[in-house]
N, C-alpha and C. Protein backbone atom coordinates (compact mmCIF):
# COMPACT_ATOMS: atom_id res chain seq x y z
N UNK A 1 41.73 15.24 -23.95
CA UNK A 1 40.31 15.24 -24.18
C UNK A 1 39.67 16.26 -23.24
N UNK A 2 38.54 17.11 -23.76
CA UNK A 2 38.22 18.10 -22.90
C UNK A 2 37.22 17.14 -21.87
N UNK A 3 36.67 17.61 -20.96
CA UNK A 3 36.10 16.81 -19.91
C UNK A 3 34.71 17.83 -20.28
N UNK A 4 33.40 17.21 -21.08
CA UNK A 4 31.90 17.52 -21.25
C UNK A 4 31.34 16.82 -20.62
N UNK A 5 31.46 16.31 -19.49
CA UNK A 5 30.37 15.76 -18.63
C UNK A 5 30.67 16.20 -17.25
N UNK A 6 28.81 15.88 -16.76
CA UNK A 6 28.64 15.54 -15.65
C UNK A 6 29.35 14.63 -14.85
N UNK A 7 29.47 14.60 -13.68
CA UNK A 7 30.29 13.44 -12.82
C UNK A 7 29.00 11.87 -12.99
N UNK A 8 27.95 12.23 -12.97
CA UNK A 8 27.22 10.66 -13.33
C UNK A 8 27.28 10.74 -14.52
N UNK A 9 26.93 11.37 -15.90
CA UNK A 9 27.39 11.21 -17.54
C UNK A 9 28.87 11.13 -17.42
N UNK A 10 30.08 11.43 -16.63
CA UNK A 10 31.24 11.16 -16.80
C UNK A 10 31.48 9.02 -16.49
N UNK A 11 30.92 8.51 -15.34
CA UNK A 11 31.32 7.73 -15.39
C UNK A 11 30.02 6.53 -16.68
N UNK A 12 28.95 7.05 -17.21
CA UNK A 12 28.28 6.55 -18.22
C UNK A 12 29.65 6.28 -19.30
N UNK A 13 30.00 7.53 -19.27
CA UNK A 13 31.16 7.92 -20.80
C UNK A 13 32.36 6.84 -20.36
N UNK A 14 32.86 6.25 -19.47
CA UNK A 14 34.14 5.91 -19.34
C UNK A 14 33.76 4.47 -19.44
N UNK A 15 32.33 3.76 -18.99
CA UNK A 15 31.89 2.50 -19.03
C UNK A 15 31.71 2.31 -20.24
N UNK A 16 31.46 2.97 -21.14
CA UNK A 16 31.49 2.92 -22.62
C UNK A 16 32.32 2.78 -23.46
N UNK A 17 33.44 3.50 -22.99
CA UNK A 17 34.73 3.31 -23.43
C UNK A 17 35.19 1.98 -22.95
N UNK A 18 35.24 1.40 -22.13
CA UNK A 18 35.13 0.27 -21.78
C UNK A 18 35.02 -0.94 -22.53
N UNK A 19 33.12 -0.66 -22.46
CA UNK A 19 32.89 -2.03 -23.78
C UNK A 19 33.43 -1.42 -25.41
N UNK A 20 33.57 -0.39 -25.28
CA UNK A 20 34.44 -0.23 -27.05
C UNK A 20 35.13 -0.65 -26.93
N UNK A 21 36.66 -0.89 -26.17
CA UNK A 21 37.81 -1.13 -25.78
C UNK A 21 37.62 -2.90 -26.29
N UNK A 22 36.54 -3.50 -25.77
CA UNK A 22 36.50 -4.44 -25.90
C UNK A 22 36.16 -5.32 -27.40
N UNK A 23 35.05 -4.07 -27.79
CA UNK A 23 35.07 -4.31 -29.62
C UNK A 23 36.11 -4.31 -30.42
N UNK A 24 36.74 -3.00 -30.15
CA UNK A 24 37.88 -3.00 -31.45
C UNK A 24 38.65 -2.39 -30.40
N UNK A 25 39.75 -1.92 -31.24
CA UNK A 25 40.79 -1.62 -30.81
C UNK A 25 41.80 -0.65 -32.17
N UNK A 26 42.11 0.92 -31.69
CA UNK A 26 42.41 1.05 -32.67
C UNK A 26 44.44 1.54 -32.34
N UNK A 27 44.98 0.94 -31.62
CA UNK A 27 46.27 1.32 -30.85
C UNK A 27 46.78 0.13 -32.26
N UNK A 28 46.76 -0.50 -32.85
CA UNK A 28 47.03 -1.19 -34.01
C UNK A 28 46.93 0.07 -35.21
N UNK A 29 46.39 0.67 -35.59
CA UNK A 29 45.63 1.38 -36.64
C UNK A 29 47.07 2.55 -36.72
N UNK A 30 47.42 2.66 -37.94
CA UNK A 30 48.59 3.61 -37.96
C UNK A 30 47.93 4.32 -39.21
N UNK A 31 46.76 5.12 -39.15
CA UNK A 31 46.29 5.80 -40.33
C UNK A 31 46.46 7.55 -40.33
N UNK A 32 46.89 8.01 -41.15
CA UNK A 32 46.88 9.71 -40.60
C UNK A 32 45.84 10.57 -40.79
N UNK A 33 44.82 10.26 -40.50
CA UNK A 33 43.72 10.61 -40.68
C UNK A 33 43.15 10.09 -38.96
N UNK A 34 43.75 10.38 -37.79
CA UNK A 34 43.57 10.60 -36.63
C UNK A 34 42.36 11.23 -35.97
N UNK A 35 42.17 12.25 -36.51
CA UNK A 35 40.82 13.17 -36.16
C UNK A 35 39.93 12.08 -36.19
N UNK A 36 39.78 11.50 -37.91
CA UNK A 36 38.31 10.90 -38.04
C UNK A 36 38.40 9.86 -37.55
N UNK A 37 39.19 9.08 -37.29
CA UNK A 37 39.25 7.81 -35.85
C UNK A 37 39.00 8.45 -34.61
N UNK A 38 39.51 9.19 -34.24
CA UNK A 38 38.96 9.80 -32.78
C UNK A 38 37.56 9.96 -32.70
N UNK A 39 37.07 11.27 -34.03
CA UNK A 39 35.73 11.29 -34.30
C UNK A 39 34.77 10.36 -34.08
N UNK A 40 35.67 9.25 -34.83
CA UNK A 40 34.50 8.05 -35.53
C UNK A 40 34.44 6.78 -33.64
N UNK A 41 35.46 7.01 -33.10
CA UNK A 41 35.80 6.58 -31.49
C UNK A 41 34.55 7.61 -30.45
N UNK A 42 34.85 8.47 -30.83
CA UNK A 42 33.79 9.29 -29.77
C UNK A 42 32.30 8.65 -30.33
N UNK A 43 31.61 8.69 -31.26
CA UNK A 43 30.42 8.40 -32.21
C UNK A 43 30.30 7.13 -31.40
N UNK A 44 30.77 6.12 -31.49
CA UNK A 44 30.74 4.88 -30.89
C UNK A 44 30.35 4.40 -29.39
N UNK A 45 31.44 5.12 -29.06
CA UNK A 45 31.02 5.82 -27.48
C UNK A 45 29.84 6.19 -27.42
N UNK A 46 29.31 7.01 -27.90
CA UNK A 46 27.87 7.95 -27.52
C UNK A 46 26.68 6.68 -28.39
N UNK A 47 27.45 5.70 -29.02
CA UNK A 47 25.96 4.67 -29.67
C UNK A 47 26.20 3.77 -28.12
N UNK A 48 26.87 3.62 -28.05
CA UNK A 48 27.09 2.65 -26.82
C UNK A 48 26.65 3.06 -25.46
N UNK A 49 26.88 4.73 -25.14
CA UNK A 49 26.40 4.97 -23.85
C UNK A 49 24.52 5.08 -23.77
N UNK A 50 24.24 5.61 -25.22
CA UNK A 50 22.88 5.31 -25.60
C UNK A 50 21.89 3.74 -25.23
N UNK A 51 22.91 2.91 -25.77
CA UNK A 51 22.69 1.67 -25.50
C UNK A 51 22.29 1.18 -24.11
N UNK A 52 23.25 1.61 -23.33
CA UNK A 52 23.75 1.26 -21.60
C UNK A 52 22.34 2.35 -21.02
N UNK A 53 21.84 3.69 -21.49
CA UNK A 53 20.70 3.96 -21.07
C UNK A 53 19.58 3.93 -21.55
N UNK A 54 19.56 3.17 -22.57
CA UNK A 54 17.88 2.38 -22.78
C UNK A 54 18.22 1.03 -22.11
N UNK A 55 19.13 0.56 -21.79
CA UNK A 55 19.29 -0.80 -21.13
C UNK A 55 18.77 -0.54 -19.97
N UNK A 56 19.08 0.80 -18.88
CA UNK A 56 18.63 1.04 -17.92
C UNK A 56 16.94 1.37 -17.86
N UNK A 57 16.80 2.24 -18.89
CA UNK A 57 15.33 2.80 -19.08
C UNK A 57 14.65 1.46 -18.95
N UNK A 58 14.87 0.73 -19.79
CA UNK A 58 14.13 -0.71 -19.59
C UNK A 58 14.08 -1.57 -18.51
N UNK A 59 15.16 -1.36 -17.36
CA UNK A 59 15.16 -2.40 -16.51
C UNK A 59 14.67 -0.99 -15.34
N UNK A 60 14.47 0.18 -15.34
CA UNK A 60 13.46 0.98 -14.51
C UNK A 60 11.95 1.15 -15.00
N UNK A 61 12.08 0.82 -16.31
CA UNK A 61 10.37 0.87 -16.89
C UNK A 61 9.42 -0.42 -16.13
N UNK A 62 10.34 -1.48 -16.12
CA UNK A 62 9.56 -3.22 -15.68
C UNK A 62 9.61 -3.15 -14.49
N UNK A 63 10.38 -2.28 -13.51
CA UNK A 63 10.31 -2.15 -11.77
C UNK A 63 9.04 -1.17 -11.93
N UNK A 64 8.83 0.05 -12.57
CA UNK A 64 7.81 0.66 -12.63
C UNK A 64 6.35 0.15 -12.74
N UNK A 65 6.61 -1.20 -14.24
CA UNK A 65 5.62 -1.90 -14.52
C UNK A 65 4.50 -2.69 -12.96
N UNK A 66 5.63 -2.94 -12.39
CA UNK A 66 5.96 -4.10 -11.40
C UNK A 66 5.10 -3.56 -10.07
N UNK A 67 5.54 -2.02 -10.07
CA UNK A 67 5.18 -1.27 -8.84
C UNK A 67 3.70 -0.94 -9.49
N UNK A 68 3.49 -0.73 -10.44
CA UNK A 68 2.18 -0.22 -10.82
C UNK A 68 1.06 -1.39 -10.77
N UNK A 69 1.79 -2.81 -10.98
CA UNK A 69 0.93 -3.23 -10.25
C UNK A 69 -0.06 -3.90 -9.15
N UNK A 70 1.60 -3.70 -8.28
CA UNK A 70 1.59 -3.72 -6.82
C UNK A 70 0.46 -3.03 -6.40
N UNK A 71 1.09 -1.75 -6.97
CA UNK A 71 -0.40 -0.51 -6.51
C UNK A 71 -1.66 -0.86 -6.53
N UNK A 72 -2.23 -1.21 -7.79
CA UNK A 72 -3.15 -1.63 -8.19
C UNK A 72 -3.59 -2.78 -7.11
N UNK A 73 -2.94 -3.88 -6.72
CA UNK A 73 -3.40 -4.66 -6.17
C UNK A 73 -3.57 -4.24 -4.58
N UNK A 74 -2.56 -3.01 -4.19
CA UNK A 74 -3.04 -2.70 -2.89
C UNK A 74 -4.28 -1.97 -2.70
N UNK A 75 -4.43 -0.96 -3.67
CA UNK A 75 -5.34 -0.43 -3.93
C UNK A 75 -6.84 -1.37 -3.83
N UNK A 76 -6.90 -2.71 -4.31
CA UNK A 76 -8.31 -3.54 -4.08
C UNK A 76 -8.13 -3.84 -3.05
N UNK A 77 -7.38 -4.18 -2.36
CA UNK A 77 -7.40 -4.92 -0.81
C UNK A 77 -7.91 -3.45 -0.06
N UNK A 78 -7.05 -2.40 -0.14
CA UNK A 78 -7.64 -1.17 0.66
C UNK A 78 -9.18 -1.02 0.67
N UNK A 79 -9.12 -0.59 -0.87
CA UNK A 79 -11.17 -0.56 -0.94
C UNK A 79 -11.95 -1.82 -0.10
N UNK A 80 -11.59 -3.21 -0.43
CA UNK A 80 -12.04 -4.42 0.64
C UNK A 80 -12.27 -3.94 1.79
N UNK A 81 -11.35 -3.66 2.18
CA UNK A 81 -10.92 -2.89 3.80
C UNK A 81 -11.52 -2.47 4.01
N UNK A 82 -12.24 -1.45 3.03
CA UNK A 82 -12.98 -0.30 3.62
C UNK A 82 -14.24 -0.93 3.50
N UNK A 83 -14.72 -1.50 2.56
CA UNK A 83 -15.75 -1.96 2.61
C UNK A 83 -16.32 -2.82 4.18
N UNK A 84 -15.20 -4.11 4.11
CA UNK A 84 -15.39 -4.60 5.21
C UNK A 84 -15.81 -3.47 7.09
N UNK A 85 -14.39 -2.60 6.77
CA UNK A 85 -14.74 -1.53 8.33
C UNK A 85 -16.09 -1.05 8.14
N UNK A 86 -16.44 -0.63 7.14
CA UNK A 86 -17.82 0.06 6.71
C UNK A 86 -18.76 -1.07 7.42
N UNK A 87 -19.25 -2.20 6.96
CA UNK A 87 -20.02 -3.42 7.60
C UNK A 87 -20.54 -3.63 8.89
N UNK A 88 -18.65 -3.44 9.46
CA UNK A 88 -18.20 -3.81 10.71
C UNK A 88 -18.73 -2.65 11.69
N UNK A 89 -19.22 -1.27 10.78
CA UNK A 89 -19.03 0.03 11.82
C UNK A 89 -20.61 -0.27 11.61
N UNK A 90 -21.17 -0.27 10.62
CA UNK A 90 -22.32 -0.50 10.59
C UNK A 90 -23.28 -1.55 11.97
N UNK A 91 -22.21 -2.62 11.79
CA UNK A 91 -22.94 -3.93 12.58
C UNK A 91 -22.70 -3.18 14.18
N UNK A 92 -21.57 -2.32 14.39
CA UNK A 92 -21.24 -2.29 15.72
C UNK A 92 -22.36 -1.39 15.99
N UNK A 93 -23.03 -0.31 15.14
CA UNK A 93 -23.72 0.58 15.87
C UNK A 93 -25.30 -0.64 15.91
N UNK A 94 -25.69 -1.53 15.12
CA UNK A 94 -26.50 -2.22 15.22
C UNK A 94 -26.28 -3.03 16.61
N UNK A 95 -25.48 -3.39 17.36
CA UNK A 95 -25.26 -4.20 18.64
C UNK A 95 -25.67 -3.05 18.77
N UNK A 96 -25.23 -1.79 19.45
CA UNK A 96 -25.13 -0.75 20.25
C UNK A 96 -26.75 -0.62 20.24
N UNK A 97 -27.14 -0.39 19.31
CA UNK A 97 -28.44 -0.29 19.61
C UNK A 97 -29.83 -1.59 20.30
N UNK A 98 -29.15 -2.94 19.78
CA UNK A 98 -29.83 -3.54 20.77
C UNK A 98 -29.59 -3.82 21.95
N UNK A 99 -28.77 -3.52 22.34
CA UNK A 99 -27.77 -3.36 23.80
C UNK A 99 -28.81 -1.99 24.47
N UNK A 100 -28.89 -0.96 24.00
CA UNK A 100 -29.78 -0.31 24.56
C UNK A 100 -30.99 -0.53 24.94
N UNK A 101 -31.68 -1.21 23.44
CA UNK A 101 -32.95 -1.74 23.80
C UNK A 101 -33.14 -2.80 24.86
N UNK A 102 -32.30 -3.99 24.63
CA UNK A 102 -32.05 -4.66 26.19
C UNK A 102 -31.74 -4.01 27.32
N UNK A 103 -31.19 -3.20 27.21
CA UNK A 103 -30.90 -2.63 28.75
C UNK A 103 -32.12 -1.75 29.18
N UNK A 104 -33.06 -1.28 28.41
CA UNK A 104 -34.24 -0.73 28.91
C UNK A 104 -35.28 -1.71 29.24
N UNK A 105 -35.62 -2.64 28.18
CA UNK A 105 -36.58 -3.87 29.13
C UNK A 105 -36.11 -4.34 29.83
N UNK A 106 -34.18 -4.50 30.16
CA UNK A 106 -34.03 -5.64 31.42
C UNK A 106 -34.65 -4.16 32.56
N UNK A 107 -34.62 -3.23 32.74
CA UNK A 107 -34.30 -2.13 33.33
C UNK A 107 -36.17 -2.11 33.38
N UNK A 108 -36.89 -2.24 32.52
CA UNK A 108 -38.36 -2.48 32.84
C UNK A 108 -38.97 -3.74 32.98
N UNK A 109 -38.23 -4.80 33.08
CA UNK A 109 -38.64 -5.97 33.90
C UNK A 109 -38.02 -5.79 35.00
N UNK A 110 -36.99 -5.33 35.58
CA UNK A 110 -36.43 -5.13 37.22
C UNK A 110 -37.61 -4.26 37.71
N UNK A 111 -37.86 -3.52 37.49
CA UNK A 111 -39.23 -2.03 37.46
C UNK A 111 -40.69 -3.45 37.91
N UNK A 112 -41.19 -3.83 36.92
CA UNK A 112 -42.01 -5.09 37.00
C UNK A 112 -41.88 -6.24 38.18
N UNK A 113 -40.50 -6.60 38.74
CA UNK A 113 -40.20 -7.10 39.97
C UNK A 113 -40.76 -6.96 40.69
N UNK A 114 -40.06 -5.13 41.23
CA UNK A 114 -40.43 -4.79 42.45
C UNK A 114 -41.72 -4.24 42.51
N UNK A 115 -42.35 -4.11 41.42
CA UNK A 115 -43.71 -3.38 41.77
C UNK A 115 -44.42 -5.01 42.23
N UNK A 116 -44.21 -5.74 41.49
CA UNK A 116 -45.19 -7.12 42.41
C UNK A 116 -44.70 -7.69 43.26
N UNK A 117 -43.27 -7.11 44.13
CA UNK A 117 -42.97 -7.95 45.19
C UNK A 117 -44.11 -6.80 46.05
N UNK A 118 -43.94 -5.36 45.79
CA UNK A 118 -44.49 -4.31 46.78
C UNK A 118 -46.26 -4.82 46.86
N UNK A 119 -46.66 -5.56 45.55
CA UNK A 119 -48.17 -5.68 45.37
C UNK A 119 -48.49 -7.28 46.44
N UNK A 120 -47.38 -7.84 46.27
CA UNK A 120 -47.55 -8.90 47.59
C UNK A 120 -47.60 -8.72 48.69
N UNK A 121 -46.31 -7.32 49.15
CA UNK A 121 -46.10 -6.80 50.54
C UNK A 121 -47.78 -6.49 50.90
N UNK A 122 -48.24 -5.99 50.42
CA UNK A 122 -49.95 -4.85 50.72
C UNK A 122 -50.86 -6.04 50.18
N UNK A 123 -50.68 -7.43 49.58
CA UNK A 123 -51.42 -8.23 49.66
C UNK A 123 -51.71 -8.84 51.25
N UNK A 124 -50.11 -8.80 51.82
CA UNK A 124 -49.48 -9.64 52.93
C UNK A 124 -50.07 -9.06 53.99
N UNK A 125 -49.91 -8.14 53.96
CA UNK A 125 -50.58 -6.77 54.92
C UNK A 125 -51.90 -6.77 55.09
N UNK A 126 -52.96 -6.92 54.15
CA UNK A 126 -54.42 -7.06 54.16
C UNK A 126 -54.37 -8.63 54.63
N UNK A 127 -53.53 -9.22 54.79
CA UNK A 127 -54.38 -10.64 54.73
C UNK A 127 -54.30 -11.95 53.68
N UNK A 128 -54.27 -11.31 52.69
CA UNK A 128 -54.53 -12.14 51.39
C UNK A 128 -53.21 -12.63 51.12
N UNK A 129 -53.59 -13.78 50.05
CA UNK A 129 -52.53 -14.43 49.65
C UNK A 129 -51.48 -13.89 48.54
N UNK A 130 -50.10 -14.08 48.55
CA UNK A 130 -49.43 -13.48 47.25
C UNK A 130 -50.45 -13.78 45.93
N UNK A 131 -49.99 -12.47 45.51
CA UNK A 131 -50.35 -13.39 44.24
C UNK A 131 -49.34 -13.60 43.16
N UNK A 132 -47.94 -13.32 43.15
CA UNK A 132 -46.97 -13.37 41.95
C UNK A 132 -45.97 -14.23 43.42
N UNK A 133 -45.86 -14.88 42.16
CA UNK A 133 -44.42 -15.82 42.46
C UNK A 133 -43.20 -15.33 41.52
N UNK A 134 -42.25 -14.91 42.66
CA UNK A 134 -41.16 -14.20 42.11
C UNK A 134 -39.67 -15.05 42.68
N UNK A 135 -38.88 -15.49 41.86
CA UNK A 135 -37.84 -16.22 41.69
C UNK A 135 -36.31 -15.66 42.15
């Protein structure tokens, strides 16, 4: 037999021969008309290796199916994600900004302190009584 295959279509072709082997059998068959048994042996082969790769096509189409909609589902959790960081970046610059604003009134009530402890000192100084009670 001449050798027409690839080394991966070679071992497709020999697994085929295989399950033919297992259909019929033609080492019984004493017909002289040899060619068209060989012929009609190769034909068989090639319905069968056909067979063995839509068997495959199908069991890589449903992993495909499978992954596509893995994807799909990572794909909504990602967008979530983003949505959520989006929120989250949002809310953080919202602290940030009242964090500033607090830190300027605590920063102008410390300011407010000392100007009425200094307005007691020069009360204290003239004579007169405090007038802020400071804690």
């Amino acid at each position: 037999m001449i050798n027409r295959y690839s080394s991966s279509n070679l071992q497709l072709h020999l697994d085929a021969e295989k399950r033919l082997t297992k259909l019929a059998t033609f080492s019984d068959v004493k017909l002289p008309e040899y060619d068209l048994l060989k012929h009609y042996h190769e034909l068989q082969i090639y319905q069968i290796e056909l067979d063995m790769q839509n068997e495959e096509l199908a069991i890589q189409q449903k992993k495909g199916e499978v992954q596509t909609v893995e994807l799909k589902q990572t794909k909504k959790k990602l967008a979530v994600l983003y949505q959520e960081f989006d929120k989250q970046t949002l809310q953080l610059k919202k602290m940030e900004e009242i964090e500033q604003i607090n830190n300027c009134f605590i920063g102008r009530e410390l300011k407010m302190i000392e100007l009425k402890k200094e307005i007691n000192e020069l009360l204290q100084k003239e004579g007169q009584e405090e007038k802020y009670v400071i804690y």
